[in-house]
PDB file of N, CA and C in Angstrom:
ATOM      1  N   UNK A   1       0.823  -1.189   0.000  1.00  0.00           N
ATOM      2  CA  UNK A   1       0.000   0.000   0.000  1.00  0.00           C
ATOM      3  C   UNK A   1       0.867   1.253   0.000  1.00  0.00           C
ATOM      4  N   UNK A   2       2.004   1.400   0.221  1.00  0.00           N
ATOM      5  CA  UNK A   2       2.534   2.497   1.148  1.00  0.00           C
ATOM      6  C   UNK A   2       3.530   2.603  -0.601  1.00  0.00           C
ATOM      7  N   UNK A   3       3.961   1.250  -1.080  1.00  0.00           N
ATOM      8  CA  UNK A   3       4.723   1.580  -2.604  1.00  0.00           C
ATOM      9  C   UNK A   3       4.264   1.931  -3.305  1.00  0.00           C
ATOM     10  N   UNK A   4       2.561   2.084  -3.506  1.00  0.00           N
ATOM     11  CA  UNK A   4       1.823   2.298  -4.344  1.00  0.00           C
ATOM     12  C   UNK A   4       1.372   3.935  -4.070  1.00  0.00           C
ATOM     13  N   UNK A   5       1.546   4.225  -2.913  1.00  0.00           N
ATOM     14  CA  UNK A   5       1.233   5.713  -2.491  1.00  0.00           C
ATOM     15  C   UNK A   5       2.424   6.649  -2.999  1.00  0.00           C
ATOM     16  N   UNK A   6       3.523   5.835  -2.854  1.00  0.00           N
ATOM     17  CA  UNK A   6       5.146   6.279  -3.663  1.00  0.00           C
ATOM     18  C   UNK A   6       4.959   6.772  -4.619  1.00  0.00           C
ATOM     19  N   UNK A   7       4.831   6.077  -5.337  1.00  0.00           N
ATOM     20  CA  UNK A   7       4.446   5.998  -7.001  1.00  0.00           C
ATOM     21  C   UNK A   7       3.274   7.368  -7.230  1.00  0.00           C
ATOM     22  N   UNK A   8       2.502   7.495  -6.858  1.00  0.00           N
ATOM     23  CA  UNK A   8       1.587   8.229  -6.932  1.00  0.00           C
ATOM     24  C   UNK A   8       1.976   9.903  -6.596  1.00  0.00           C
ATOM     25  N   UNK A   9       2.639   9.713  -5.528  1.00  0.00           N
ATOM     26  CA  UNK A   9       3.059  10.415  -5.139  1.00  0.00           C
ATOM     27  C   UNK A   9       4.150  11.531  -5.887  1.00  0.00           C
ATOM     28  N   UNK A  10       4.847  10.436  -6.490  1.00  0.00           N
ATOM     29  CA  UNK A  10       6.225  10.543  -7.286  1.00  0.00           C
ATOM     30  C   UNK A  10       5.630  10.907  -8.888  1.00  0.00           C
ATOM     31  N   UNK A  11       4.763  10.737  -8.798  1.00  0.00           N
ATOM     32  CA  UNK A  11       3.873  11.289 -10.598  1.00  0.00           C
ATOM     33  C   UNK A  11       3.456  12.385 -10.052  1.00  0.00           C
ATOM     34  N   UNK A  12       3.117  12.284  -9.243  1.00  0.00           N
ATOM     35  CA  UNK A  12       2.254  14.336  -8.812  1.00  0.00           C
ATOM     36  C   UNK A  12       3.122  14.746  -9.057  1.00  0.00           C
ATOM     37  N   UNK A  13       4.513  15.237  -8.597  1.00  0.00           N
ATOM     38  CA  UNK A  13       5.444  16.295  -8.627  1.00  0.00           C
ATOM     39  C   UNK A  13       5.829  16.287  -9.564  1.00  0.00           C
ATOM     40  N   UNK A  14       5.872  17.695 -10.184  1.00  0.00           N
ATOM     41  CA  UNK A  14       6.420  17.732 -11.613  1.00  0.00           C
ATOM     42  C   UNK A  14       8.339  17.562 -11.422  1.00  0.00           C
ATOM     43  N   UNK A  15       8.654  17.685 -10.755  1.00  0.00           N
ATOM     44  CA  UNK A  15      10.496  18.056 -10.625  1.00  0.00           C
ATOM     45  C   UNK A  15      10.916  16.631  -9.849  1.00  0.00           C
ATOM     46  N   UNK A  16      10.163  15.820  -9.504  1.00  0.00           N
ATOM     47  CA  UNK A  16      10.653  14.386  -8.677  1.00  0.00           C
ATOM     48  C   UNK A  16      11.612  13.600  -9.782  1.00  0.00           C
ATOM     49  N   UNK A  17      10.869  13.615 -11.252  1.00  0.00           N
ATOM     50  CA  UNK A  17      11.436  12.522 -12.033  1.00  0.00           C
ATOM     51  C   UNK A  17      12.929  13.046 -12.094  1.00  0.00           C
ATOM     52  N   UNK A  18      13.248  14.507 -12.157  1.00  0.00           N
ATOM     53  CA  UNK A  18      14.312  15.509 -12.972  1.00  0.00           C
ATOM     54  C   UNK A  18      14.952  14.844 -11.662  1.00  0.00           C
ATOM     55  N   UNK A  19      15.082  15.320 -10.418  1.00  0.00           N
ATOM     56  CA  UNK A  19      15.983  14.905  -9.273  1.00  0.00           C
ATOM     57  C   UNK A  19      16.264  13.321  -9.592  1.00  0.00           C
ATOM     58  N   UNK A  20      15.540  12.288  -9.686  1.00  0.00           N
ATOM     59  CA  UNK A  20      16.178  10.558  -9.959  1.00  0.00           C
ATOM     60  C   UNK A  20      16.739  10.851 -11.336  1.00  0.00           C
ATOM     61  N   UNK A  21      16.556  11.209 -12.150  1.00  0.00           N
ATOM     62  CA  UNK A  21      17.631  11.786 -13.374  1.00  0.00           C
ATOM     63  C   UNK A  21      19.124  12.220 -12.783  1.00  0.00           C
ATOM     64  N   UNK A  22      18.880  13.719 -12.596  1.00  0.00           N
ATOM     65  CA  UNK A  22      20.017  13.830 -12.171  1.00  0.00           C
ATOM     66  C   UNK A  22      21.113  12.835 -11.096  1.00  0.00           C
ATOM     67  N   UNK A  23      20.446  12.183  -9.834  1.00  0.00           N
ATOM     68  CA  UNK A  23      21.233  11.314  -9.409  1.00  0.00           C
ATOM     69  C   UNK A  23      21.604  10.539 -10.013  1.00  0.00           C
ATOM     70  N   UNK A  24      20.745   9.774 -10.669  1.00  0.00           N
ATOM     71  CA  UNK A  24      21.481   8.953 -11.488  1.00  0.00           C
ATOM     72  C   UNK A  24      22.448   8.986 -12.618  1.00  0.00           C
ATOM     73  N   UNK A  25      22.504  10.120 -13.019  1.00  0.00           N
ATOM     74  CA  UNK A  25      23.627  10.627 -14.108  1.00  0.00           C
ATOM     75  C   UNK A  25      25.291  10.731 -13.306  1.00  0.00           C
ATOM     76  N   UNK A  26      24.342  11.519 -11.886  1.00  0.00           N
ATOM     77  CA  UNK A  26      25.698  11.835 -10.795  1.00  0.00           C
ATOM     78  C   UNK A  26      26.033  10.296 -10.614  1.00  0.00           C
ATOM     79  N   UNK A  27      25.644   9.291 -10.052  1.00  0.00           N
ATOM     80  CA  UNK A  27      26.073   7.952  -9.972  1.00  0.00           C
ATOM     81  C   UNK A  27      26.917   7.920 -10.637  1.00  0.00           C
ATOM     82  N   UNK A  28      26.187   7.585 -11.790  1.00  0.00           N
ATOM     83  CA  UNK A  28      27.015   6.724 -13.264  1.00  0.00           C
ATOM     84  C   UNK A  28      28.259   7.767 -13.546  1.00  0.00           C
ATOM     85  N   UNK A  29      28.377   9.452 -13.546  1.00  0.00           N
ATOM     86  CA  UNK A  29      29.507   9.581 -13.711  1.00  0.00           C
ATOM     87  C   UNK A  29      30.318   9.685 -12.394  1.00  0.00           C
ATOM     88  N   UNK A  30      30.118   9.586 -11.348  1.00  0.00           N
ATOM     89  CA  UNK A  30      30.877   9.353 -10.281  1.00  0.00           C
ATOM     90  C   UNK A  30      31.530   7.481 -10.526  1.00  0.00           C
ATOM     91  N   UNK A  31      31.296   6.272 -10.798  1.00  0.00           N
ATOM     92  CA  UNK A  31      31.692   5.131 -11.131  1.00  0.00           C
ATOM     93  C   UNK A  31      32.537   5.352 -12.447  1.00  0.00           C
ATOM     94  N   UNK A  32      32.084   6.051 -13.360  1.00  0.00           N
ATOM     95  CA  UNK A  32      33.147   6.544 -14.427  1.00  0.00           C
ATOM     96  C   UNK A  32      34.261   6.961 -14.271  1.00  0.00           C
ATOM     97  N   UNK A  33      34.095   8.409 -13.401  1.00  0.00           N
ATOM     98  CA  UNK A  33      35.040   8.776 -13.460  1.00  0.00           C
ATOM     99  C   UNK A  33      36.533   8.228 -12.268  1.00  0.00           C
ATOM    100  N   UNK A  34      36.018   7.744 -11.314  1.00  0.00           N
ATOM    101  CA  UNK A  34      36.897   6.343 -10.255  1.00  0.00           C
ATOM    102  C   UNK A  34      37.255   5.779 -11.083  1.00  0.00           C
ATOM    103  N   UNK A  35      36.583   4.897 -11.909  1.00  0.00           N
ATOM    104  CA  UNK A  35      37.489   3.614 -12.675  1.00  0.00           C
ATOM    105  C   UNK A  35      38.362   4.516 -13.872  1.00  0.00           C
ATOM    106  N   UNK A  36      37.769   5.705 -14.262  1.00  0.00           N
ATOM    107  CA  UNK A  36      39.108   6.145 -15.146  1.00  0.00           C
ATOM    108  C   UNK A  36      40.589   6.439 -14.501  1.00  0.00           C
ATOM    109  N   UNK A  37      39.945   7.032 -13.087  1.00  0.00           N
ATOM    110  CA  UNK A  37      41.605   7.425 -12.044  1.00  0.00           C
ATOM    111  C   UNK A  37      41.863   5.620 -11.526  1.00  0.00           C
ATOM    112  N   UNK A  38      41.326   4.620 -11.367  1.00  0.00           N
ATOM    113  CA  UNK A  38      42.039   3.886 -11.172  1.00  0.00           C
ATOM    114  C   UNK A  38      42.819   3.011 -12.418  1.00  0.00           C
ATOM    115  N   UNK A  39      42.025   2.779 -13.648  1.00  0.00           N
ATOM    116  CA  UNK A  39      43.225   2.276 -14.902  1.00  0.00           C
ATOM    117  C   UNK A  39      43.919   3.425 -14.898  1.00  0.00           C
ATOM    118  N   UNK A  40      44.148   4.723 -14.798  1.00  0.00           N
ATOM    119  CA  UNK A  40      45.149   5.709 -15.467  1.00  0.00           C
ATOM    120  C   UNK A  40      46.200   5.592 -14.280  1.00  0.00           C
ATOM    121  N   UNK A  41      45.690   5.353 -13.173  1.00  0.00           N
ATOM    122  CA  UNK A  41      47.275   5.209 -11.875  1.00  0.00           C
ATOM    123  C   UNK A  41      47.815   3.617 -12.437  1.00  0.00           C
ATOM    124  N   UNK A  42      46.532   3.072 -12.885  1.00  0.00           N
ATOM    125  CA  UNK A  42      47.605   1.629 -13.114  1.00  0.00           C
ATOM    126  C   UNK A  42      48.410   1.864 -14.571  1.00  0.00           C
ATOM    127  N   UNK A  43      47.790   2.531 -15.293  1.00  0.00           N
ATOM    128  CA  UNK A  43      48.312   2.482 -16.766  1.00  0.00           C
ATOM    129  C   UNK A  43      49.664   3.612 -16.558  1.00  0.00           C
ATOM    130  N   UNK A  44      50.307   4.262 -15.162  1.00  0.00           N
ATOM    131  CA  UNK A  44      51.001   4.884 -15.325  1.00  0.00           C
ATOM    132  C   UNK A  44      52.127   4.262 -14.487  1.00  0.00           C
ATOM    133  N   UNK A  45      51.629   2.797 -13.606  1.00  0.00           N
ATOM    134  CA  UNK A  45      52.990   2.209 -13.057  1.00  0.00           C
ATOM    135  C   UNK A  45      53.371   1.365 -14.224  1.00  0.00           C
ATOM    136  N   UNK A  46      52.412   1.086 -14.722  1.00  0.00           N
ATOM    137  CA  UNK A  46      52.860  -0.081 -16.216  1.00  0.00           C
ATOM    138  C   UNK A  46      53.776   0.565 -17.114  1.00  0.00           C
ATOM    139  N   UNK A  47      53.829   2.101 -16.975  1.00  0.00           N
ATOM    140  CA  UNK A  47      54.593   2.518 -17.938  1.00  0.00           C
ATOM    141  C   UNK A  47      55.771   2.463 -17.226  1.00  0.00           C
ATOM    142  N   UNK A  48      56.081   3.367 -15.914  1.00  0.00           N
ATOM    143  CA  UNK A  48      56.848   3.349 -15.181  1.00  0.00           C
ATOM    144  C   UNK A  48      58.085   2.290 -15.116  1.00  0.00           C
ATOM    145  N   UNK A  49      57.157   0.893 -14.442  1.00  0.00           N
ATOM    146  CA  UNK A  49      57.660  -0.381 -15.051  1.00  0.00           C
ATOM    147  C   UNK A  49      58.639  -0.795 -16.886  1.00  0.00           C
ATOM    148  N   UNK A  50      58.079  -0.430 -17.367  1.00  0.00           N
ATOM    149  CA  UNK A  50      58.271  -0.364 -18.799  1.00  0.00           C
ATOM    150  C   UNK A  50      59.645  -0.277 -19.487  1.00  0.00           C
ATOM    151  N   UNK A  51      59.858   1.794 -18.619  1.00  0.00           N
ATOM    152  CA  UNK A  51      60.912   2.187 -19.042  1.00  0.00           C
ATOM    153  C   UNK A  51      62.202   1.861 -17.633  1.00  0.00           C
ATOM    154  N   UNK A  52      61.664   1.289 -16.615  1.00  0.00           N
ATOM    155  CA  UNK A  52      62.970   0.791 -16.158  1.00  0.00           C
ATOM    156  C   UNK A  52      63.338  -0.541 -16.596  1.00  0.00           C
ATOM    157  N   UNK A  53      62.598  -1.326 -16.559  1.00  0.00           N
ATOM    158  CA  UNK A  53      62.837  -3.064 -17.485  1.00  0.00           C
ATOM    159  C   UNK A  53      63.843  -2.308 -18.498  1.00  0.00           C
ATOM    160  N   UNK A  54      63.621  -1.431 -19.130  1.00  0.00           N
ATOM    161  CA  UNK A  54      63.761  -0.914 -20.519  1.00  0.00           C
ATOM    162  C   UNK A  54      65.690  -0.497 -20.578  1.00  0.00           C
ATOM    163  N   UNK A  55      65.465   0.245 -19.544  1.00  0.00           N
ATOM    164  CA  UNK A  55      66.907   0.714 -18.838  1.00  0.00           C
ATOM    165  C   UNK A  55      67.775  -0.429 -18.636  1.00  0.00           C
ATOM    166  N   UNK A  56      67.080  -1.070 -17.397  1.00  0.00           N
ATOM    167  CA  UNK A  56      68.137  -2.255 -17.218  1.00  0.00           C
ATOM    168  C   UNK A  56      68.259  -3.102 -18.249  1.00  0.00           C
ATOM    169  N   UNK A  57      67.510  -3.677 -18.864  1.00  0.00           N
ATOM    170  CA  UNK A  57      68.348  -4.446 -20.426  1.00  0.00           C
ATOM    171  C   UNK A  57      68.707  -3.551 -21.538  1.00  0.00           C
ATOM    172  N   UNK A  58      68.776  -1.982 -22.121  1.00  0.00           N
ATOM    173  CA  UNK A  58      69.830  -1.577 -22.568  1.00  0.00           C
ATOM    174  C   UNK A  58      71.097  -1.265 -21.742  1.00  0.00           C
ATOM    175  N   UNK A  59      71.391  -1.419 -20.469  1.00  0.00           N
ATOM    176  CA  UNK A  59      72.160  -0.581 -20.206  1.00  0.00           C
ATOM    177  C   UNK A  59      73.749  -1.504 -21.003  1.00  0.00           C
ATOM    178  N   UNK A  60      74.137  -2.453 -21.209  1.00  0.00           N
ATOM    179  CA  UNK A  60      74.830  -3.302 -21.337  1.00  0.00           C
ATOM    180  C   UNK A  60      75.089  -2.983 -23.227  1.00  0.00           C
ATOM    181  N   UNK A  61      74.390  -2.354 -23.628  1.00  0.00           N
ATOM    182  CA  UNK A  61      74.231  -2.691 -25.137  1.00  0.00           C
ATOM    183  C   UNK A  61      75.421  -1.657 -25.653  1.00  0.00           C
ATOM    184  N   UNK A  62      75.510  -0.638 -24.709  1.00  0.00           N
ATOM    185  CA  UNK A  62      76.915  -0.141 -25.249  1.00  0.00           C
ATOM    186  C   UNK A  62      78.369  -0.320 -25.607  1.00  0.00           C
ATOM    187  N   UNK A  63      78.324  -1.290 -24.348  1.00  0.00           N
ATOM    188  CA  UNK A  63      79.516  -2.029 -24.344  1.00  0.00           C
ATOM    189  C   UNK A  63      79.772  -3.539 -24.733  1.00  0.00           C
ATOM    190  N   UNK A  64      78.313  -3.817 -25.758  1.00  0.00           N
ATOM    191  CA  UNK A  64      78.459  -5.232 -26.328  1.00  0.00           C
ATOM    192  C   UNK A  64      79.126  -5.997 -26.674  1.00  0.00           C
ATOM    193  N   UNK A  65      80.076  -4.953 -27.420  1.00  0.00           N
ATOM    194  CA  UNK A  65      81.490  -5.236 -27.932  1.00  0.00           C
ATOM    195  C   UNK A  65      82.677  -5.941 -26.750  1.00  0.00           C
ATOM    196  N   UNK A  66      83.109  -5.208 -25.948  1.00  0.00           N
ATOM    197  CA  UNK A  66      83.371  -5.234 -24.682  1.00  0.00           C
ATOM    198  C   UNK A  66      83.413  -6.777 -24.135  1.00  0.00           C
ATOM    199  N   UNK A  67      82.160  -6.749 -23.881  1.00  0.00           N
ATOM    200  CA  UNK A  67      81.494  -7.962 -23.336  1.00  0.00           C
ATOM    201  C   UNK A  67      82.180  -9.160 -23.743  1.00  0.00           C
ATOM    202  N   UNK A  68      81.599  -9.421 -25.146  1.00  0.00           N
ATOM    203  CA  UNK A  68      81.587 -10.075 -26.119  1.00  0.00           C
ATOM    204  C   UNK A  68      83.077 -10.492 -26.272  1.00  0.00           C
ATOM    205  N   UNK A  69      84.428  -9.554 -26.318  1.00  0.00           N
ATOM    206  CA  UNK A  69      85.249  -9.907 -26.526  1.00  0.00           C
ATOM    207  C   UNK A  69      86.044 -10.124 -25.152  1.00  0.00           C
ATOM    208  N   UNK A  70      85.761  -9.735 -24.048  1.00  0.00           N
ATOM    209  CA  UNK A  70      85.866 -10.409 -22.988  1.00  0.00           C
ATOM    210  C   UNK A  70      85.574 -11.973 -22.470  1.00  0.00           C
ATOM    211  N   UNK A  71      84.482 -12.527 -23.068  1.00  0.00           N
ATOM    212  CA  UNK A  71      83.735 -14.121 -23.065  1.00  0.00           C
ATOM    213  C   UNK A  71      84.460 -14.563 -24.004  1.00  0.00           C
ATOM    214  N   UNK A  72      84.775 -13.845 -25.024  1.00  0.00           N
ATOM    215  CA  UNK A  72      85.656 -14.726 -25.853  1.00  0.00           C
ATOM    216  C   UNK A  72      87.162 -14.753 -25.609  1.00  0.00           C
ATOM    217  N   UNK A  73      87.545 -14.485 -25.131  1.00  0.00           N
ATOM    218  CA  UNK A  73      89.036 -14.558 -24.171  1.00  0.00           C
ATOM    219  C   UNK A  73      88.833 -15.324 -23.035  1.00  0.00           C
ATOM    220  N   UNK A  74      88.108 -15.048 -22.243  1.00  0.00           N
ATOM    221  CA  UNK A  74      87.702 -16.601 -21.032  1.00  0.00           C
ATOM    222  C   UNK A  74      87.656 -18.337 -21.611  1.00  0.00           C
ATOM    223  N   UNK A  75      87.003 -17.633 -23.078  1.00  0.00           N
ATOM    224  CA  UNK A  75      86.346 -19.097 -23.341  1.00  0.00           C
ATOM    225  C   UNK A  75      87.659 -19.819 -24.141  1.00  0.00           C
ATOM    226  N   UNK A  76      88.778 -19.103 -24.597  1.00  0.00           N
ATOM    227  CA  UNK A  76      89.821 -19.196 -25.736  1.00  0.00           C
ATOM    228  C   UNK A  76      91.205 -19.509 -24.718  1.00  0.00           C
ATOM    229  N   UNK A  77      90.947 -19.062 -23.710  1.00  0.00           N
ATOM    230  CA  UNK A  77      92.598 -18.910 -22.541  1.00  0.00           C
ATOM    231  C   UNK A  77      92.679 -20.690 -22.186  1.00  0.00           C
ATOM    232  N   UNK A  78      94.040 -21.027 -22.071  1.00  0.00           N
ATOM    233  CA  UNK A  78      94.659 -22.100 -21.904  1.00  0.00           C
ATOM    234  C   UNK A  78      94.036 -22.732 -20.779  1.00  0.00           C
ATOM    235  N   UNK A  79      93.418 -22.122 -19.349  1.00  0.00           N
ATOM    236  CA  UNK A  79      92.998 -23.100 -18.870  1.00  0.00           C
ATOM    237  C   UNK A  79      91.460 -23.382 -19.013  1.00  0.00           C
ATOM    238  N   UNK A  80      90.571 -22.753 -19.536  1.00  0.00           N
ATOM    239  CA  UNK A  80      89.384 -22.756 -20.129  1.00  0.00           C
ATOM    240  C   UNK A  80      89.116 -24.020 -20.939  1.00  0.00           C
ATOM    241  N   UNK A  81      90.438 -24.321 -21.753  1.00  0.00           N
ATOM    242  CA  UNK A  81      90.488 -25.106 -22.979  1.00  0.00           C
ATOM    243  C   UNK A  81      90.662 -26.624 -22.455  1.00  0.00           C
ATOM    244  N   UNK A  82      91.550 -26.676 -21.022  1.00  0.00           N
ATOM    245  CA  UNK A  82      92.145 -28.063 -20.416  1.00  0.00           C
ATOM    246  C   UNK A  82      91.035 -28.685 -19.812  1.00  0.00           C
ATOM    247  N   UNK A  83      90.008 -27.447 -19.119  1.00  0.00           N
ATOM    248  CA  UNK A  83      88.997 -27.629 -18.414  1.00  0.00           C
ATOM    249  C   UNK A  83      87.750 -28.388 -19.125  1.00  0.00           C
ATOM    250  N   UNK A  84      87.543 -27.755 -20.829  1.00  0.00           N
ATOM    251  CA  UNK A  84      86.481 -28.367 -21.496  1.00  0.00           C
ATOM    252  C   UNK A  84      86.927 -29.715 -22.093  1.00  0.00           C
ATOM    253  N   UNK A  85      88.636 -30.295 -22.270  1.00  0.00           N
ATOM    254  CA  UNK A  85      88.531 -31.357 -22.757  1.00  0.00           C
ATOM    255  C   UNK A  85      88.494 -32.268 -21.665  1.00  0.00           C
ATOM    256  N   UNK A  86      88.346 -32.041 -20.343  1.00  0.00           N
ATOM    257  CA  UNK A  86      88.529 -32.695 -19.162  1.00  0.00           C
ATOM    258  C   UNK A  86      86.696 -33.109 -18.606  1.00  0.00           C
ATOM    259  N   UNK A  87      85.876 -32.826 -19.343  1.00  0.00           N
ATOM    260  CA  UNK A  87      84.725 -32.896 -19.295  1.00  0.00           C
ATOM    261  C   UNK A  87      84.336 -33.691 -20.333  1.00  0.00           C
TER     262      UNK A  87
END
């Protein structure tokens, strides 16, 4: 009885429907706009993440050369060589 007096109630007033409008717009962009600040804080450690991964595996690429001809002197030196036919 008392939902049905609601209703009735809620059609008399001309400005009732405009107020559940507006909340509900406020809702829906209040849930919008949260989940946009929460992917954009995540979409900004992912980047974060990104460019240090990014850092630490170039940092080495300068001196590839370096490297490279360093492993190949370990791997070429006399006792390197006694060691692999001893295996």
């Amino acid at each position: 009885m008392k939902k049905l007096s609601f209703k009735r109630n809620l059609k008399k007033e001309n400005g009732s429907i405009t107020v559940v409008v507006l909340v509900t717009v406020l809702f829906f962009v209040t849930i919008l706009s949260t989940a946009y600040v929460v992917v954009s804080a995540q979409r900004r450690a992912q980047m974060q993440s990104e460019i240090t991964a990014k850092d630490v595996y170039e940092k080495d690429l300068n001196n590839a050369g370096e490297i490279y001809n360093s492993l190949a002197i370990e791997l070429n030196s006399p006792n390197n060589i006694s060691t692999q036919n001893q295996i």
